[in-house]
Protein backbone atom coordinates (compact mmCIF):
# COMPACT_ATOMS: atom_id res chain seq x y z
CA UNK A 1 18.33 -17.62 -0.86
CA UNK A 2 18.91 -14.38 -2.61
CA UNK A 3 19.61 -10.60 -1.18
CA UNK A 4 16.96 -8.60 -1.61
CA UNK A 5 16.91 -4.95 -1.31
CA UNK A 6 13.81 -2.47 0.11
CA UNK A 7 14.26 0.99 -1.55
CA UNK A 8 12.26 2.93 1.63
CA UNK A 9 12.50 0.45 4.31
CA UNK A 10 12.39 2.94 7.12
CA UNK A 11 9.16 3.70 5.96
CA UNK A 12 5.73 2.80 7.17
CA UNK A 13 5.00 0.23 4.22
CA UNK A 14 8.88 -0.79 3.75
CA UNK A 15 9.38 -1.13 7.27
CA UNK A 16 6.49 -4.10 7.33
CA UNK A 17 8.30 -5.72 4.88
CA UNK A 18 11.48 -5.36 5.94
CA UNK A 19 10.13 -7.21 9.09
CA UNK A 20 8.19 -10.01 7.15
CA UNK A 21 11.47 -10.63 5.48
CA UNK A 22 13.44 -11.00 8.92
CA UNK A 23 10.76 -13.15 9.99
CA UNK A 24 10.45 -15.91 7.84
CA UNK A 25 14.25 -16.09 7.27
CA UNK A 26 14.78 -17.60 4.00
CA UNK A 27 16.21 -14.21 2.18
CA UNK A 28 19.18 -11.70 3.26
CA UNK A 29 16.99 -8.61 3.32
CA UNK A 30 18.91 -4.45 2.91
CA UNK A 31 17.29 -1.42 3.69
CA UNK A 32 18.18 0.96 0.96
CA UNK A 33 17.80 4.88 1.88
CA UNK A 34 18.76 8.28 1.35
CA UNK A 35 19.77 8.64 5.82
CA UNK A 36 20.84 6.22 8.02
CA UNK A 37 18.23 6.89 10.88
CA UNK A 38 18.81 7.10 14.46
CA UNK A 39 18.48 3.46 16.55
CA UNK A 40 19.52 -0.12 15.68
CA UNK A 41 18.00 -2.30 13.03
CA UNK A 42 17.89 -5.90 12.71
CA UNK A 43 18.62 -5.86 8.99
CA UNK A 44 21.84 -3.61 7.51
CA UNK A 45 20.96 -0.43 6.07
CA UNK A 46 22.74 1.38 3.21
CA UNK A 47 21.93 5.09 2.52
CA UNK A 48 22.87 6.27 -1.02
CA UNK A 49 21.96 9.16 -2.77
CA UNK A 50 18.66 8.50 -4.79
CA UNK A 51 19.92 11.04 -7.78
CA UNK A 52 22.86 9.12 -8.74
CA UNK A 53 22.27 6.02 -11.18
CA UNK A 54 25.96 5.28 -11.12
CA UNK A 55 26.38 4.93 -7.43
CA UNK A 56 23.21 3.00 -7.18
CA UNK A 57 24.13 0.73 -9.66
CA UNK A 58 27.75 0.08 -7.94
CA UNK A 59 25.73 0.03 -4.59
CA UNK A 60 23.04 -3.17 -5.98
CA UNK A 61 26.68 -5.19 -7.73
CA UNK A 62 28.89 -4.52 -4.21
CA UNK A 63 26.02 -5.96 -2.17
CA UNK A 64 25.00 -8.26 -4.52
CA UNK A 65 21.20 -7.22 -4.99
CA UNK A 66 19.32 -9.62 -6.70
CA UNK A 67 15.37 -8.06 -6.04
CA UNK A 68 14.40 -4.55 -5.40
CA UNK A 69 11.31 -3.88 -3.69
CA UNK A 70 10.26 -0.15 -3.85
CA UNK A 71 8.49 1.39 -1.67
CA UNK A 72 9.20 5.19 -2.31
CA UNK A 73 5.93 7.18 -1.67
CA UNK A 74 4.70 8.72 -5.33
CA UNK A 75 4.07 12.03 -3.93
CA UNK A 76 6.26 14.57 -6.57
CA UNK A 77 8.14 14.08 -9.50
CA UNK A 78 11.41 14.08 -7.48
CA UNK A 79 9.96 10.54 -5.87
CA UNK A 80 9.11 9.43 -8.71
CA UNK A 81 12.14 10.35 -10.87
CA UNK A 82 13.86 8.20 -8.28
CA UNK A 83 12.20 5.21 -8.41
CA UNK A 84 13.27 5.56 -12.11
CA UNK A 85 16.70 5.72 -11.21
CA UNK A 86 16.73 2.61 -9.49
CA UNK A 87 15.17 1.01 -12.12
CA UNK A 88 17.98 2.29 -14.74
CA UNK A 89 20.71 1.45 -11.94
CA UNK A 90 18.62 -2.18 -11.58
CA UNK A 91 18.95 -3.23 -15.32
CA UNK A 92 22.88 -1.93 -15.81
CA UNK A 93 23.68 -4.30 -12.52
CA UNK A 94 25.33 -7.76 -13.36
CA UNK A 95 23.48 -9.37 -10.27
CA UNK A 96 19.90 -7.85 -10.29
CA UNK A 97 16.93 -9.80 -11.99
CA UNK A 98 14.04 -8.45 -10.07
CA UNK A 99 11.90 -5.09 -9.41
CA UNK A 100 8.84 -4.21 -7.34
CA UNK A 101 7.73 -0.83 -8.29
CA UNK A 102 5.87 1.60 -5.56
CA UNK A 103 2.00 0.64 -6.08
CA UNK A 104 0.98 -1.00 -2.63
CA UNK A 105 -3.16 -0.14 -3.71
CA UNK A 106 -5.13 -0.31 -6.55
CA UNK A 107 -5.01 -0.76 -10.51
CA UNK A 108 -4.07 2.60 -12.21
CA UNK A 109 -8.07 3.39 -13.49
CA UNK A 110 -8.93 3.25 -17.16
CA UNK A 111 -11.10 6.25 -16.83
CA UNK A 112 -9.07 9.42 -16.80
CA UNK A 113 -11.04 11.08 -14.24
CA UNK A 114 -10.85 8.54 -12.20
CA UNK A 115 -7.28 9.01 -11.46
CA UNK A 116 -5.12 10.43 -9.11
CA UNK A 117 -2.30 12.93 -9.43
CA UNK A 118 -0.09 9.80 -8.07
CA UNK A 119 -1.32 6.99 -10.40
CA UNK A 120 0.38 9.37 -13.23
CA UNK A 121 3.51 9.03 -11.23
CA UNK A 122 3.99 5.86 -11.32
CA UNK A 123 2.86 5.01 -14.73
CA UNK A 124 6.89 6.38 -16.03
CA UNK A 125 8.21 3.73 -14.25
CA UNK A 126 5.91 0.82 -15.52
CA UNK A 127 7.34 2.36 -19.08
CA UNK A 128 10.67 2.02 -18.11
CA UNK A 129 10.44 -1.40 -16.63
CA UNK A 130 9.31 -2.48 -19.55
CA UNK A 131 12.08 -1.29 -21.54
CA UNK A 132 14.44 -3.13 -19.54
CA UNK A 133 15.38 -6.68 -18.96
CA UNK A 134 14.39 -7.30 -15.85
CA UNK A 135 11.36 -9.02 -14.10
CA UNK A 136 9.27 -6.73 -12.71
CA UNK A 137 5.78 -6.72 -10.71
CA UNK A 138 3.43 -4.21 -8.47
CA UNK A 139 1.03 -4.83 -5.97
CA UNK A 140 -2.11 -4.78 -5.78
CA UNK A 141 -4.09 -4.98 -1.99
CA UNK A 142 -7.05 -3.10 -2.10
CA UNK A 143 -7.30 -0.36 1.05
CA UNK A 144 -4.99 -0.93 4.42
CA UNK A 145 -6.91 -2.64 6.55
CA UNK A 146 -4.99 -0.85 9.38
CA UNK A 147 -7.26 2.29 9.56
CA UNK A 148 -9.99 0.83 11.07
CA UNK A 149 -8.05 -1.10 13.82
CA UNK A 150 -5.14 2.31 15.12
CA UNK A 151 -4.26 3.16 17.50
CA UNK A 152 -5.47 -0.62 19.07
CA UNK A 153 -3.10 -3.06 16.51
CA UNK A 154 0.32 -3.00 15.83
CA UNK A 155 1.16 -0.92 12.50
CA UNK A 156 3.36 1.72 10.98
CA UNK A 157 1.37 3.31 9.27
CA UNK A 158 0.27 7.15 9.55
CA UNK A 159 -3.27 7.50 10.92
CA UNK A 160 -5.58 8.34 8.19
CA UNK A 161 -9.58 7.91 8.52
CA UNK A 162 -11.14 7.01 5.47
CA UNK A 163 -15.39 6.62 5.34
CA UNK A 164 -15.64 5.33 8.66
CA UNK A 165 -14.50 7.14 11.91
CA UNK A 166 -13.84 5.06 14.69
CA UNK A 167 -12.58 7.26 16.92
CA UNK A 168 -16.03 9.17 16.92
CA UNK A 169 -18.78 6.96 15.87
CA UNK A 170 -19.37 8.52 12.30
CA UNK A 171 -19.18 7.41 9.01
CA UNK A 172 -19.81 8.70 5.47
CA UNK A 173 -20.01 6.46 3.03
CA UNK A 174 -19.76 6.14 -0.66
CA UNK A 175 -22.56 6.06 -3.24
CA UNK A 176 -26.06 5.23 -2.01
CA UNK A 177 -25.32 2.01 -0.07
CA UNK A 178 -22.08 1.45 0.60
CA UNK A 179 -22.57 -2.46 -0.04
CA UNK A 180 -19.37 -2.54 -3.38
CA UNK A 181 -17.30 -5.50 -2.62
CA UNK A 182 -13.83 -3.63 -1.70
CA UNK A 183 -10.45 -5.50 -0.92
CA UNK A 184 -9.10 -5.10 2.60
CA UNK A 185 -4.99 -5.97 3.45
CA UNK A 186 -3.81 -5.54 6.55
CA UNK A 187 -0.40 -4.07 6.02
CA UNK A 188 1.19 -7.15 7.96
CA UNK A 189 -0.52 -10.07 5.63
CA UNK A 190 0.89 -7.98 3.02
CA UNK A 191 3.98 -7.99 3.89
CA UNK A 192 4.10 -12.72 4.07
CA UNK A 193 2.60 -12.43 0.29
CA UNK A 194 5.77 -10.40 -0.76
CA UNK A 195 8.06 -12.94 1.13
CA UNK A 196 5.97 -15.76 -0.25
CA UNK A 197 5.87 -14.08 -3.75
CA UNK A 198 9.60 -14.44 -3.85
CA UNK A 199 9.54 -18.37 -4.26
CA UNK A 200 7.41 -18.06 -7.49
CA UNK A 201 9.06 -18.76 -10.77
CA UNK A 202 7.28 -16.25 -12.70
CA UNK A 203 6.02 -12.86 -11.84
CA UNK A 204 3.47 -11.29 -13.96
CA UNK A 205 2.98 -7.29 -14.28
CA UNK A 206 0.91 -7.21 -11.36
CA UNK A 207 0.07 -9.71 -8.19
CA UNK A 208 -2.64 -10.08 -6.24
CA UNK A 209 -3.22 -10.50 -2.66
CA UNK A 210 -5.91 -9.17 0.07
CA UNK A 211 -6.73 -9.93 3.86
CA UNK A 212 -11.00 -9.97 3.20
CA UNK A 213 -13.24 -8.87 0.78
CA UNK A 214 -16.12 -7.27 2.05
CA UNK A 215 -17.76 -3.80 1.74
CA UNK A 216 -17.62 -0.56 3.55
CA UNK A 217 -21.66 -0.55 5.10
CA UNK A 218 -20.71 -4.39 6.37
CA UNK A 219 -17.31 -3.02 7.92
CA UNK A 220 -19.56 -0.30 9.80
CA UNK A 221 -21.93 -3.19 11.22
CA UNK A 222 -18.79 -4.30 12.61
CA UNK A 223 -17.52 -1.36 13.34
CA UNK A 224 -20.77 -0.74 15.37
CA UNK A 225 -20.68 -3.97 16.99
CA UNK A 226 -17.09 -3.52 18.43
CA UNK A 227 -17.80 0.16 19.61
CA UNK A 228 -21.35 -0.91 21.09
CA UNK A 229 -23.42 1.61 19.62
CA UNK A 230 -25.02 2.96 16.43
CA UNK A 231 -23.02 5.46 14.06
CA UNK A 232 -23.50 8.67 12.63
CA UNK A 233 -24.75 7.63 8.97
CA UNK A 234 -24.72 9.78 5.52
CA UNK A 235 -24.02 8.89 2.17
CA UNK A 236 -21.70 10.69 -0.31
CA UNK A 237 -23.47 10.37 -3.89
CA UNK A 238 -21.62 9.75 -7.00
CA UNK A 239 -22.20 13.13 -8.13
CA UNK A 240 -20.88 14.96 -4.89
CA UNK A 241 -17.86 12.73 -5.41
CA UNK A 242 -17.22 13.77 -8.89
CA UNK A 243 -17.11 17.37 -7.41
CA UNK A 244 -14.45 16.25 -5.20
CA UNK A 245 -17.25 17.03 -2.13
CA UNK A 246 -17.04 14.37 0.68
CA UNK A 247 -18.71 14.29 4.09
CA UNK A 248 -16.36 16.09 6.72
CA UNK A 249 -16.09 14.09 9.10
CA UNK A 250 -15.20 14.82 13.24
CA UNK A 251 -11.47 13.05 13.00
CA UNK A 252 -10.93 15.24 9.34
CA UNK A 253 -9.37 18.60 10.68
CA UNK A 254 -6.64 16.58 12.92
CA UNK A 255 -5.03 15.31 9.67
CA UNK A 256 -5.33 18.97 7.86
CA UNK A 257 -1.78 20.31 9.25
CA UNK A 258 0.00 17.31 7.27
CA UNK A 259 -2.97 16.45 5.10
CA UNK A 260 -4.15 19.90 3.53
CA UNK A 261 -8.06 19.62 3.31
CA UNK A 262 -8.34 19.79 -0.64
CA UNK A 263 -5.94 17.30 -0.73
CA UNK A 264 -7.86 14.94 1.51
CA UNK A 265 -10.96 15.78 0.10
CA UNK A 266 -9.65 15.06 -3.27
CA UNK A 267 -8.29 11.75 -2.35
CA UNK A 268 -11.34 10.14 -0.40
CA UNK A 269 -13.57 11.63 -3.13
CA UNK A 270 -11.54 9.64 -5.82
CA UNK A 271 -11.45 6.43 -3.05
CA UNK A 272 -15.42 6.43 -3.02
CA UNK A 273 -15.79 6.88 -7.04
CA UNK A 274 -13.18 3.79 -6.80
CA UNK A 275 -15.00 1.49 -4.36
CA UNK A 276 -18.73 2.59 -6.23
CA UNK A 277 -17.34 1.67 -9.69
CA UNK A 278 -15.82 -1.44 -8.49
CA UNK A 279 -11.56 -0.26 -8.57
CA UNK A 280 -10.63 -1.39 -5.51
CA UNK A 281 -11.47 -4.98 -4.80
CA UNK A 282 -8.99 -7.34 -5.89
CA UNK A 283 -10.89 -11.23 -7.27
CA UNK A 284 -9.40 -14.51 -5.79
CA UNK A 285 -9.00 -16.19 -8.96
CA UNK A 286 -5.50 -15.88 -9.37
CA UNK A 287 -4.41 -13.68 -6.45
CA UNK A 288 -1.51 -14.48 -4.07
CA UNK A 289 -4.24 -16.14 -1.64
CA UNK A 290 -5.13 -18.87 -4.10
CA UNK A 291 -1.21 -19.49 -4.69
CA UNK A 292 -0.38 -19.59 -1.07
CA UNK A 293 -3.26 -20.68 0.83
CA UNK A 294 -1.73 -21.79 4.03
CA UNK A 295 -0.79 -17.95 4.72
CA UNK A 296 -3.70 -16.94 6.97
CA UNK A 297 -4.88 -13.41 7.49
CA UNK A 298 -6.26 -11.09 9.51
CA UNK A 299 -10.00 -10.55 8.97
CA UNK A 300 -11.93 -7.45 8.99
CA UNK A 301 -13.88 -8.30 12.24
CA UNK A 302 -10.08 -9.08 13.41
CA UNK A 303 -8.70 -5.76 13.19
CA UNK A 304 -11.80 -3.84 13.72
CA UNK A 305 -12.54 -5.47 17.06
CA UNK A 306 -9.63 -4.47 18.62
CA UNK A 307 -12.13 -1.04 19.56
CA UNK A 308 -13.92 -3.20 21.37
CA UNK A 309 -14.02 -2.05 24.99
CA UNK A 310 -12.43 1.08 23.83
């Protein structure tokens, strides 16, 4: 048993970890954040200011830290200079070996314009792990699996509709078929391969894990099956994607007041050029499934055929 520590754990992604690790019971499990929030928690929570390395690194020794598991959303430089801070706080503590940096997705892409703003962010703190003495890792799961089952399955995360609209029977897909092979993790199985990840003796620079591999025109069949009826069809070509030009589709303007639209448009432009070239399916050959194969997950059909009826 060791203490482990979840930079963000009041968070959607933290949150489902923080619950894994209360779960399954083997590991003393801290929420690390910058407020206390309102409510009771089942696991202690310490806020700290993310700016100071020196009270950080007191914080991890006093509460005798041994893994930190960030999950600080890359979204500026200030998040990202913090996750850096942890990491120099992490490797001046007596007590901490460990460090999961803030990935929770997809491989940064070789091809520059491939990449997101965010995938830049992060890449400081992979050069500073490295630098350090401690064990680090990231995840990598594919696309949450949880879009295409909320409001109708139990998750934290913020609604976001990506190719496939349940809510109003349309999709737009990627490329000219949508049939890429494209890793799906619900955020839940996600959160038993970090747990389980814990009892391995070595971590390499990146781990593995999904809930099903399957692509985004066989999600729609099931999509359709669950709903009852036929969707809405088109097809985003690569080219339009390059452009950053995506379908609009019916659930789009909801998410504009805390998604602005060229940001959106941006991101699921960049999601399709990832899923048509191949970035975002993660292969079973040495992923966390192989290693732990009596964790079961949820499958696609699972999580999308909770709309059934609806």
């Amino acid at each position: 048993m060791v203490t482990v520590a979840v930079i963000g754990g009041t968070g959607s992604v933290g949150k489902t970890i923080v619950d894994a690790f209360l779960a399954e019971g083997t590991h003393e499990v801290i929420i690390i954040t910058r407020k206390v929030p309102e409510g009771k928690s089942a696991a202690k929570i310490l806020a700290v200011d993310y700016t100071n390395v020196e009270q950080l690194t007191k914080t991890l020794e006093e509460n005798n830290i041994h893994t930190i598991i960030s999950t600080i959303v890359m979204y500026d430089p200030a998040a990202a200079q913090a996750e850096r801070n942890f990491i120099a706080a992490a490797d001046k503590s007596s007590c901490t070996k460990r460090f999961v940096a803030s990935n929770w997705g997809n491989a940064t892409p070789e091809d520059l314009s491939l990449r997101l703003e965010l995938n830049g962010l992060r890449e400081p703190s992979i050069a500073a792990l490295r630098k350090t003495g401690l064990e680090w890792t990231q995840f990598y799961n594919g696309l949450f699996l949880d879009y295409y089952g909320m409001p109708h399955i139990p998750t934290y995360l913020t609604p976001l509709v990506i190719f496939i609209d349940m809510a109003h029977k349309t999709a737009a897909l990627p490329g000219s078929t949508g049939d890429e092979l494209v890793s799906f993790t619900y955020t839940q199985d996600l959160g038993k391969f970090v747990v389980a990840a814990m009892g391995l003796k070595y971590w390499g620079e990146a781990l593995h894990c999904y809930s099903e591999n399957t692509s985004f025109s066989r999600l729609l069949q099931m999509a359709e099956e669950a709903r009852g009826s036929k969707f809405t069809v088109t097809f985003d070509p690569v080219e339009n994607l390059a452009r950053d030009e995506v379908t609009e589709m019916p659930s789009y303007p909801d998410l504009y007041p805390y998604f602005p639209k060229p940001l959106l448009m941006g991101l699921l432009a960049k999601f399709g050029l990832w899923a048509v070239n191949g970035i975002m399916v993660v292969p079973h050959e040495g992923s966390l499934n192989e290693k732990f194969p009596e964790i079961q997950t949820k499958g696609v059909k699972d999580v999308v055929g909770a709309w059934k009826g609806k």
